[in-house]
N, C-alpha and C. Protein backbone atom coordinates (compact mmCIF):
# COMPACT_ATOMS: atom_id res chain seq x y z
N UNK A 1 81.70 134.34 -35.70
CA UNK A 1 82.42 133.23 -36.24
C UNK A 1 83.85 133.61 -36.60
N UNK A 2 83.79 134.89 -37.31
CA UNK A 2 85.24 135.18 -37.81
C UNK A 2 86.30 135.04 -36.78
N UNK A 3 85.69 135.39 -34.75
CA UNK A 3 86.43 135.80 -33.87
C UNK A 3 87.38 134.31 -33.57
N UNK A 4 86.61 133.43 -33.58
CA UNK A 4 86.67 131.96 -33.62
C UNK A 4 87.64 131.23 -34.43
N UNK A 5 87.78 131.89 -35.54
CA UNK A 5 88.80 131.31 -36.30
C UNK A 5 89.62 132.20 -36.34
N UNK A 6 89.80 133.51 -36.30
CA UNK A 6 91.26 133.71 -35.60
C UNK A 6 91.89 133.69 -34.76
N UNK A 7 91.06 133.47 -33.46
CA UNK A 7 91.52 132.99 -31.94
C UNK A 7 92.76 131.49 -32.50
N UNK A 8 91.69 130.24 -33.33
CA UNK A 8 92.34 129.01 -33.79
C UNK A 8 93.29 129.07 -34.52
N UNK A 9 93.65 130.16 -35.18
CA UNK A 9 95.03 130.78 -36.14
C UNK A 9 95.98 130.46 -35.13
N UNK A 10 95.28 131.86 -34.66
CA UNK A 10 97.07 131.87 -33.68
C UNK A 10 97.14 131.06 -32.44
N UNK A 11 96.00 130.25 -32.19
CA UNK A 11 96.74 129.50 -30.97
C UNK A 11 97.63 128.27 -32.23
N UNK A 12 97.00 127.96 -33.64
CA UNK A 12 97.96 127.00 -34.01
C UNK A 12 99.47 127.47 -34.54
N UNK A 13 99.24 128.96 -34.86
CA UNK A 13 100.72 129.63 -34.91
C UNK A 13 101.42 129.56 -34.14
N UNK A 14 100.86 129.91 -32.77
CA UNK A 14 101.78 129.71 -31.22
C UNK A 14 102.43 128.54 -31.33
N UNK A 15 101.62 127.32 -31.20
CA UNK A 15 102.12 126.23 -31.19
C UNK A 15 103.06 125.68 -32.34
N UNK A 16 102.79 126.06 -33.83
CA UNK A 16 103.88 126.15 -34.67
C UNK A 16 104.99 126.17 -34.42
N UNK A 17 105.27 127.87 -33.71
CA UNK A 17 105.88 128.39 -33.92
C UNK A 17 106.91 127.70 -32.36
N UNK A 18 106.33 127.10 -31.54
CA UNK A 18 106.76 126.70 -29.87
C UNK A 18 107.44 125.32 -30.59
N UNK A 19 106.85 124.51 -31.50
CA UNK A 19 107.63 123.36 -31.82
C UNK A 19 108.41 124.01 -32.73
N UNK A 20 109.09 124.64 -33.47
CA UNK A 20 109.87 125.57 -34.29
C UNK A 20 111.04 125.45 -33.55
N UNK A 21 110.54 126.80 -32.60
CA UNK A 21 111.33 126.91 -31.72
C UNK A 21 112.38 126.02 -30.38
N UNK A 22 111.46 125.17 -30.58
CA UNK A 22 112.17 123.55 -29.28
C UNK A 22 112.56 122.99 -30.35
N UNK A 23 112.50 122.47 -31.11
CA UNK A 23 113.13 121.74 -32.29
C UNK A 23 115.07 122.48 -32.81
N UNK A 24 114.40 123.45 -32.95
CA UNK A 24 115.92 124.27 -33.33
C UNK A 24 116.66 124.19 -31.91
N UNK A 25 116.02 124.32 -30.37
CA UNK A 25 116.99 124.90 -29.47
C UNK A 25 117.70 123.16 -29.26
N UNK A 26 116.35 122.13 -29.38
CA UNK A 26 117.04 121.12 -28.99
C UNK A 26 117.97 120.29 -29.88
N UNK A 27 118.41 120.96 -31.28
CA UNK A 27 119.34 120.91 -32.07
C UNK A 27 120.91 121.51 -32.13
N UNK A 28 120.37 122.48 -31.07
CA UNK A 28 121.23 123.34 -30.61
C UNK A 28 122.27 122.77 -29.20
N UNK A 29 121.59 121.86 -28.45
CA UNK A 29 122.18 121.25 -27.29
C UNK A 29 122.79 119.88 -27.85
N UNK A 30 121.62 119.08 -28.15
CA UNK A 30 122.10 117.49 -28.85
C UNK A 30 121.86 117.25 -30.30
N UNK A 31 123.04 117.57 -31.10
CA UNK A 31 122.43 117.50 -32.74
C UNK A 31 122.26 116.19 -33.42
N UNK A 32 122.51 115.61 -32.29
CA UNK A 32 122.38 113.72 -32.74
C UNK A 32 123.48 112.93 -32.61
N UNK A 33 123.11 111.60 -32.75
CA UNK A 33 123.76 110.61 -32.58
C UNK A 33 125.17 110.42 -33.84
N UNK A 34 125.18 111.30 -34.49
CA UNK A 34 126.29 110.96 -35.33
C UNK A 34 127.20 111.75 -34.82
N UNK A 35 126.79 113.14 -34.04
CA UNK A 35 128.15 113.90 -33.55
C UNK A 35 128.76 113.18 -32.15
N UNK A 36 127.70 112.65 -31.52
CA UNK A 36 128.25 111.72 -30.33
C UNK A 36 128.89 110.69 -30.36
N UNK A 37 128.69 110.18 -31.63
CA UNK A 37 129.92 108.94 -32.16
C UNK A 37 131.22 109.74 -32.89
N UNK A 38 130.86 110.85 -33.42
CA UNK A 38 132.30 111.35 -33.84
C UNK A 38 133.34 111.77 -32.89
N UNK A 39 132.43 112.14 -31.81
CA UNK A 39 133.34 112.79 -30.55
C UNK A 39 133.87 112.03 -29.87
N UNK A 40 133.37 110.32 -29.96
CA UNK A 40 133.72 109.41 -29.53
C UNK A 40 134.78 108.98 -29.57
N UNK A 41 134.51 109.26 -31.22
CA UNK A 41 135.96 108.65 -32.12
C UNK A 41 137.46 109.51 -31.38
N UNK A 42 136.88 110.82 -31.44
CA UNK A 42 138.03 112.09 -30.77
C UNK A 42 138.53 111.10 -29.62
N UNK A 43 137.43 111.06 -28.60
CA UNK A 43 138.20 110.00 -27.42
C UNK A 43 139.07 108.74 -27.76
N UNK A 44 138.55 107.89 -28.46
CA UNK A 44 139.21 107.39 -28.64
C UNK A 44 140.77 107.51 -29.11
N UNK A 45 140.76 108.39 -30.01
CA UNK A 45 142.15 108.76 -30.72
C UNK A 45 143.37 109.56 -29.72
N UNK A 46 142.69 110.11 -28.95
CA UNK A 46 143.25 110.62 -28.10
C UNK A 46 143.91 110.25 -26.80
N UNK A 47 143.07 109.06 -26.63
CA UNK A 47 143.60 107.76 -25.66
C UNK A 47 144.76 106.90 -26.31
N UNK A 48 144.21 106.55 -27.73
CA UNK A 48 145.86 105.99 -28.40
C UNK A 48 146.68 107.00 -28.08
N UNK A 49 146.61 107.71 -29.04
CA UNK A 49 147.65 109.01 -29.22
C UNK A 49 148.44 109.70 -27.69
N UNK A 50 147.94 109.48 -27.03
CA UNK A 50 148.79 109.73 -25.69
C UNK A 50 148.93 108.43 -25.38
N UNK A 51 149.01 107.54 -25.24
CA UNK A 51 149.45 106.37 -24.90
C UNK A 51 150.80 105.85 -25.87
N UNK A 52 150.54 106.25 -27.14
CA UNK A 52 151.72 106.09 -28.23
C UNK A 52 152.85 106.90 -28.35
N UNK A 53 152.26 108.33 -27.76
CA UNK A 53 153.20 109.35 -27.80
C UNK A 53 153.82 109.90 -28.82
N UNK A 54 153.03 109.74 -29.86
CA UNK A 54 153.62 109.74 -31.18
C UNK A 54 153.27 111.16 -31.68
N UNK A 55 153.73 112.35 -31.60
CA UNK A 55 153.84 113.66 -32.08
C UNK A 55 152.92 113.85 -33.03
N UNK A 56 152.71 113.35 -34.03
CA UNK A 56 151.99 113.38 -35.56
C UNK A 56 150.44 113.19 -34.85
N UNK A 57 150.68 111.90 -34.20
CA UNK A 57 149.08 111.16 -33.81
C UNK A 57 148.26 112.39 -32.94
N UNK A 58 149.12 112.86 -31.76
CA UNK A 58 148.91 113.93 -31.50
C UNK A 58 148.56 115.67 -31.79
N UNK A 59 149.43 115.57 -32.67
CA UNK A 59 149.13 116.87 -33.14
C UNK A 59 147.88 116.85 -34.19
N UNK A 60 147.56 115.46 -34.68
CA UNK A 60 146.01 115.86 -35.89
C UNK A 60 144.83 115.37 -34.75
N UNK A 61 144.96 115.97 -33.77
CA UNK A 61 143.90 115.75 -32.54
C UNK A 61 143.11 117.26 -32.47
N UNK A 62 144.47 118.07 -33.15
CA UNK A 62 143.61 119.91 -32.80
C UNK A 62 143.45 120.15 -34.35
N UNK A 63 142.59 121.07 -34.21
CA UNK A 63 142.15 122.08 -34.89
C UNK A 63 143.44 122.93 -35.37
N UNK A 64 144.26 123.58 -36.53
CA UNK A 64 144.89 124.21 -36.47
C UNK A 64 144.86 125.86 -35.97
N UNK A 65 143.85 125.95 -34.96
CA UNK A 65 143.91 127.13 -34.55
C UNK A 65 143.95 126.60 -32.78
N UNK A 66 143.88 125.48 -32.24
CA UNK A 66 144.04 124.98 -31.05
C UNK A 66 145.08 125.57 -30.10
N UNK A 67 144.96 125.58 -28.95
CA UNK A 67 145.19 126.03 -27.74
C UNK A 67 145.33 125.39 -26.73
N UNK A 68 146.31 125.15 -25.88
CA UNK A 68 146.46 123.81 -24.74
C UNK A 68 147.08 124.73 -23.94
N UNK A 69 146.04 124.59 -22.48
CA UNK A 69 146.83 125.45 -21.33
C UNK A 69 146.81 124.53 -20.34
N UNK A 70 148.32 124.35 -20.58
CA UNK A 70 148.34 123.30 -19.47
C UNK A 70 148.84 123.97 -18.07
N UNK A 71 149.31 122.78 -17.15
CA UNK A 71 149.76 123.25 -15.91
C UNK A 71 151.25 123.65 -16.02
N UNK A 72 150.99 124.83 -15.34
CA UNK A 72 152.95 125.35 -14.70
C UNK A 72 153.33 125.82 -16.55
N UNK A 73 152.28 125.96 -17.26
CA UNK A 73 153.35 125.79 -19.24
C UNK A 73 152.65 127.57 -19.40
N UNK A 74 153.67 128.03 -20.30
CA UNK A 74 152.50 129.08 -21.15
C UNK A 74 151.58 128.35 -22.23
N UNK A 75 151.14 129.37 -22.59
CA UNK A 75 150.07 128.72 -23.20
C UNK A 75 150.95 127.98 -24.92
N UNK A 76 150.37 126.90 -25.28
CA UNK A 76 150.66 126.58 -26.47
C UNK A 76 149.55 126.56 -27.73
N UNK A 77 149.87 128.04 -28.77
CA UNK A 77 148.80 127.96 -29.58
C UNK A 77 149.33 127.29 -31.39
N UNK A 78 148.18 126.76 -32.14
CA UNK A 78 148.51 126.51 -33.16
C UNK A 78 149.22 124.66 -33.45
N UNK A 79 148.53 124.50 -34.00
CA UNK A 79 149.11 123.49 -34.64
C UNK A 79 150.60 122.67 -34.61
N UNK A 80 151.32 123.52 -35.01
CA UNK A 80 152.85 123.53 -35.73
C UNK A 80 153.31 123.60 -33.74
N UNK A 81 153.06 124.63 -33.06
CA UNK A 81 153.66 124.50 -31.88
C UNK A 81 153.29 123.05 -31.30
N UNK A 82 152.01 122.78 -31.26
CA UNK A 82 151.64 121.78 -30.49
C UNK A 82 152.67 120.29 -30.93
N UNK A 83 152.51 120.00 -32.45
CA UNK A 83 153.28 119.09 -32.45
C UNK A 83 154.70 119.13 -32.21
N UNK A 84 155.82 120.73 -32.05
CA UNK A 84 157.10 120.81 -31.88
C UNK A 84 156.70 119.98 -29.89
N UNK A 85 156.10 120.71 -29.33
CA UNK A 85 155.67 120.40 -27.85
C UNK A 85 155.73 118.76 -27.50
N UNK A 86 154.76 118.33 -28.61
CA UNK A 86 154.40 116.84 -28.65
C UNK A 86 156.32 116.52 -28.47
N UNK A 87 156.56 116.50 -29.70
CA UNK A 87 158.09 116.14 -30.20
C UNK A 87 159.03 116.37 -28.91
N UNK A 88 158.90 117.77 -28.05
CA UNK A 88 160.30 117.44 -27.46
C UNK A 88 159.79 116.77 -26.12
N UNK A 89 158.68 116.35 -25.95
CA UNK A 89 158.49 115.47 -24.54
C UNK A 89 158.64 114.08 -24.39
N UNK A 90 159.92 113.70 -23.83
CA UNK A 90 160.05 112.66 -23.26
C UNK A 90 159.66 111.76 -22.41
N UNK A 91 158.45 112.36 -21.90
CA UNK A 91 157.90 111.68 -20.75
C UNK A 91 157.16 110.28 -21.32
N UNK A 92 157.06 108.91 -20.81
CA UNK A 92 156.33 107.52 -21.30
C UNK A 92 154.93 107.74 -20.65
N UNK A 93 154.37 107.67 -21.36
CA UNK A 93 152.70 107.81 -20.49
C UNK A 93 152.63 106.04 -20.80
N UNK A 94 152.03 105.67 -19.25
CA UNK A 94 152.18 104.35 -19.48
C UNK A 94 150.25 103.65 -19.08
N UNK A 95 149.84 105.09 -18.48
CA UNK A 95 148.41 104.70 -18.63
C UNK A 95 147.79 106.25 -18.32
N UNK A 96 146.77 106.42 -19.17
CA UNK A 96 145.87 107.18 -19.31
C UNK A 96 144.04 106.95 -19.12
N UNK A 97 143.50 107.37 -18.40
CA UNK A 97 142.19 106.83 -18.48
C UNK A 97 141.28 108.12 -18.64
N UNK A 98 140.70 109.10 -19.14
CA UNK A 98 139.68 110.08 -19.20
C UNK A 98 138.36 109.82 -18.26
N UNK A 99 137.78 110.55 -17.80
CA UNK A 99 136.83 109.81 -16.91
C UNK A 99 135.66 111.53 -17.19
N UNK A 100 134.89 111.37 -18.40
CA UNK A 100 133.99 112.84 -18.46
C UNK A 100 132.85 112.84 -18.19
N UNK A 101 132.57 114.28 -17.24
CA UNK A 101 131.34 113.99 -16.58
C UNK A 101 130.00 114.84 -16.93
N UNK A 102 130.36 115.71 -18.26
CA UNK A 102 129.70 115.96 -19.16
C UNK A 102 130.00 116.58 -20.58
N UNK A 103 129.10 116.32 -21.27
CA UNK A 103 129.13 116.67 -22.55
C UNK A 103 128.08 117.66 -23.33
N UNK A 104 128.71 118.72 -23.65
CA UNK A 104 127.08 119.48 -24.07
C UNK A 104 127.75 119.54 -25.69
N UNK A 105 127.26 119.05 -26.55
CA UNK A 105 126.91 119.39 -28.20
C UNK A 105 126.31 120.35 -28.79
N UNK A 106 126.93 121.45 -29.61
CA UNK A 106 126.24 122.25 -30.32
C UNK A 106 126.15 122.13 -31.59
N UNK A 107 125.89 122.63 -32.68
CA UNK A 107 125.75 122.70 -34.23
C UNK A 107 127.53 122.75 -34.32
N UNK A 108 128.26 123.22 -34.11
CA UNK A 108 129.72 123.51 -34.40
C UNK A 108 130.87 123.12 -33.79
N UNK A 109 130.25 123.26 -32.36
CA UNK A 109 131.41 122.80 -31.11
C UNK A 109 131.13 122.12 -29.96
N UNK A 110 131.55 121.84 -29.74
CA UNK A 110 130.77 121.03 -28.27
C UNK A 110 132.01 121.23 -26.97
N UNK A 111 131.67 121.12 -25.89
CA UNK A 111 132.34 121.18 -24.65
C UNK A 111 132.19 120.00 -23.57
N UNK A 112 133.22 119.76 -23.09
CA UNK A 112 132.93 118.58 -21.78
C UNK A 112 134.30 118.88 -20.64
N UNK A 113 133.69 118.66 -19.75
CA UNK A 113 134.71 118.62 -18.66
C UNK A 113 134.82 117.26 -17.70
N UNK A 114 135.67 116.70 -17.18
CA UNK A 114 135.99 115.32 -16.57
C UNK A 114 137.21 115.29 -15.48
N UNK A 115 137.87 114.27 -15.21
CA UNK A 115 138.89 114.21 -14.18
C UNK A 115 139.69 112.65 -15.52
N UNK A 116 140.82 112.74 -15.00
CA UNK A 116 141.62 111.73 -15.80
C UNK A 116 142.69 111.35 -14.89
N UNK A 117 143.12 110.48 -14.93
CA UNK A 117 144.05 109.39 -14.09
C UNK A 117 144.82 108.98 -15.30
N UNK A 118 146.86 109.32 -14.78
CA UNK A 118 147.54 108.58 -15.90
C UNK A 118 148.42 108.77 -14.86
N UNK A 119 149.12 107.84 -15.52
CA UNK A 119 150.24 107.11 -15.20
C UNK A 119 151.65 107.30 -16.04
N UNK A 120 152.44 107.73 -15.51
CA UNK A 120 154.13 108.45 -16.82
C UNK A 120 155.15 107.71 -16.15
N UNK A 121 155.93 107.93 -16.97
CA UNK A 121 157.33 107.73 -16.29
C UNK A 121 158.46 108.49 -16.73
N UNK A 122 158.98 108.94 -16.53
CA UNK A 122 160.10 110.06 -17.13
C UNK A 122 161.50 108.96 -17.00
N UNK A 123 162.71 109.46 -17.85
CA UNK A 123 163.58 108.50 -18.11
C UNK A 123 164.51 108.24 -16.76
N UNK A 124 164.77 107.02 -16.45
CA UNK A 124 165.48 106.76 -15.37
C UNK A 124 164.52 107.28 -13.87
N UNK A 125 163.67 107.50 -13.73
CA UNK A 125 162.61 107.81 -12.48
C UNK A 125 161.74 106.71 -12.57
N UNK A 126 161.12 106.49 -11.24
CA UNK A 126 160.08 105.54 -11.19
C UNK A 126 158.59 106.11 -11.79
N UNK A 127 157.70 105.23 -11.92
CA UNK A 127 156.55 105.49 -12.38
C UNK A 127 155.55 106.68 -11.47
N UNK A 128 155.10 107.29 -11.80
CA UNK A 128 154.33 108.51 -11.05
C UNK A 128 152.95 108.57 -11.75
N UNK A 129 151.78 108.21 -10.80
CA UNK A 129 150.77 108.51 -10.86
C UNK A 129 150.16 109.49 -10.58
N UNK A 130 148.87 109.98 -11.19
CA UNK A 130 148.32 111.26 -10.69
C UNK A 130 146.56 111.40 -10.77
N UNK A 131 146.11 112.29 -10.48
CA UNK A 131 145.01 113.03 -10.96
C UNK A 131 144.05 114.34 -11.12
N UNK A 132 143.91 114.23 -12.59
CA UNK A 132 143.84 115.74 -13.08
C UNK A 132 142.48 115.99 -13.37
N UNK A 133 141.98 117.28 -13.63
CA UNK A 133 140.89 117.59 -14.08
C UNK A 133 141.32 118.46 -15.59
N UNK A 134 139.98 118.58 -16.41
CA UNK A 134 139.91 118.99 -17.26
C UNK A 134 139.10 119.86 -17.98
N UNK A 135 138.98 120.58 -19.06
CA UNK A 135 137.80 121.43 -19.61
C UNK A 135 138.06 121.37 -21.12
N UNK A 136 137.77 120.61 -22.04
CA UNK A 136 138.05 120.41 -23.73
C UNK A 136 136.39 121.34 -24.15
N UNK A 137 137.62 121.72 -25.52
CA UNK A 137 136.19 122.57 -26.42
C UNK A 137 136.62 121.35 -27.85
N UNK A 138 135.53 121.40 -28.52
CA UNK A 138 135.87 120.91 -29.57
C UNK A 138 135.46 121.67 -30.71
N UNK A 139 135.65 121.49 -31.97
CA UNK A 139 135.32 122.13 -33.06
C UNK A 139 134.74 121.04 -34.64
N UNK A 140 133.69 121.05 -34.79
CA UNK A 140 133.20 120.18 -35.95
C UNK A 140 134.07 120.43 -37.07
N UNK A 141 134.69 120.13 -38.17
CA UNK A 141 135.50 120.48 -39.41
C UNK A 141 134.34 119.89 -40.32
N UNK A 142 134.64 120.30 -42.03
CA UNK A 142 134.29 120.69 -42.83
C UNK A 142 133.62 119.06 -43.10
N UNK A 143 134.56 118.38 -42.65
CA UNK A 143 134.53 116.87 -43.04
C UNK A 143 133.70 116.12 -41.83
N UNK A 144 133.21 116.66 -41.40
CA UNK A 144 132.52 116.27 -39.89
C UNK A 144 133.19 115.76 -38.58
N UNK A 145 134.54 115.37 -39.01
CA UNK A 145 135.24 114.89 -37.76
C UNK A 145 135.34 116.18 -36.67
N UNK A 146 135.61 116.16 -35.57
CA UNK A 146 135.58 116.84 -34.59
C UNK A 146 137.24 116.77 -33.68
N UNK A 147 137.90 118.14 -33.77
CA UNK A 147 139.03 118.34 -33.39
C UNK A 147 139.04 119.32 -32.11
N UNK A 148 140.65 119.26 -31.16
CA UNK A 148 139.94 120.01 -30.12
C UNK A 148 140.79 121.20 -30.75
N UNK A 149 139.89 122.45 -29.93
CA UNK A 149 140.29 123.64 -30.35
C UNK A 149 140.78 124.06 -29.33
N UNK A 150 140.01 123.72 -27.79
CA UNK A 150 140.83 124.47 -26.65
C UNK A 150 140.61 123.16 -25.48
N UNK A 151 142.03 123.08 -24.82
CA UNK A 151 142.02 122.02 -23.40
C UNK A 151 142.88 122.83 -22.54
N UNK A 152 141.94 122.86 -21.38
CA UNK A 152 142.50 123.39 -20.13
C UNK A 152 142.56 122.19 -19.53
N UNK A 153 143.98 121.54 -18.47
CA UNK A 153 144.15 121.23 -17.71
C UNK A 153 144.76 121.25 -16.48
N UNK A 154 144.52 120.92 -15.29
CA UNK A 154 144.91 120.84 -14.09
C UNK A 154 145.05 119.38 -13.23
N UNK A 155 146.53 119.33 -12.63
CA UNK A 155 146.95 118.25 -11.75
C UNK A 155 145.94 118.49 -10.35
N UNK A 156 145.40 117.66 -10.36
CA UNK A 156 144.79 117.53 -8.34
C UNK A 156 145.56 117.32 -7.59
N UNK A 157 145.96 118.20 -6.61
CA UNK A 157 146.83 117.92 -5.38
C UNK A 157 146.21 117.11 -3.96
N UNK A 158 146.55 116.27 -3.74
CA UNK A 158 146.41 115.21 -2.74
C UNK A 158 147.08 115.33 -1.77
């Protein structure tokens, strides 16, 4: 009898321990529906904010330890650079559209990569369309909103 009920121990430990374990990992990929609306919010703000062009709107989009490697640029790290960057670009973004083709969520940060279509105009030039790809990290803050910490982008050549 004794063999019997410890065989039933540990197969219910196993299994304990298997929903334990899937529970935490799948907390680990999708931590819920409130970080997917916060990240949302990120999109959203970020679609104004380049559409407005407004330096400030832009620059409380990163993390103050953020990183933007863009095309043909060195890299721009920190806060304080990003918004001097924001500030001296003249270019009119006259349409922006994000288009992401995934999203993975962790406890802290999350990552997605996509393609985006915008539309600029630089002063006295005609309007120039394009399309780019992308790779954003994000970072959860203290306050739960979600800022980016690192964006790689690239123009598609056609």
């Amino acid at each position: 009898m004794k063999r019997s009920h410890a065989g039933l121990f540990i197969a219910v430990l196993f299994v304990a321990c298997f929903v334990v374990v899937g529970y935490w990992a799948w907390q680990q990929i999708d931590p819920g529906h409130a970080d997917r609306a916060e990240i949302g919010k990120l999109h959203q703000a970020d679609i104004a904010a380049t559409l407005h062009a407004n330096p400030d709107e832009l620059a409380a989009l990163w993390a103050d330890d953020g990183v933007l490697l863009g095309q043909d640029e060195p890299a721009i790290s920190g806060s304080k650079a990003l918004r001097a960057f924001y500030a001296k670009d003249d270019t009119k973004v006259l349409q922006y559209t994000p288009h992401i083709q995934d999203l993975r969520i962790g406890r802290r940060t999350a990552t997605e990569w996509g393609y985006f279509d915008a539309t600029f105009q630089d002063a006295g030039k005609p309007p120039e369309t394009f399309h780019g790809r992308f790779l954003r990290t994000m970072k959860k803050q203290k306050d739960g909103h979600w800022k980016f910490v690192r964006i790689m982008w690239q123009r598609d050549h056609a």
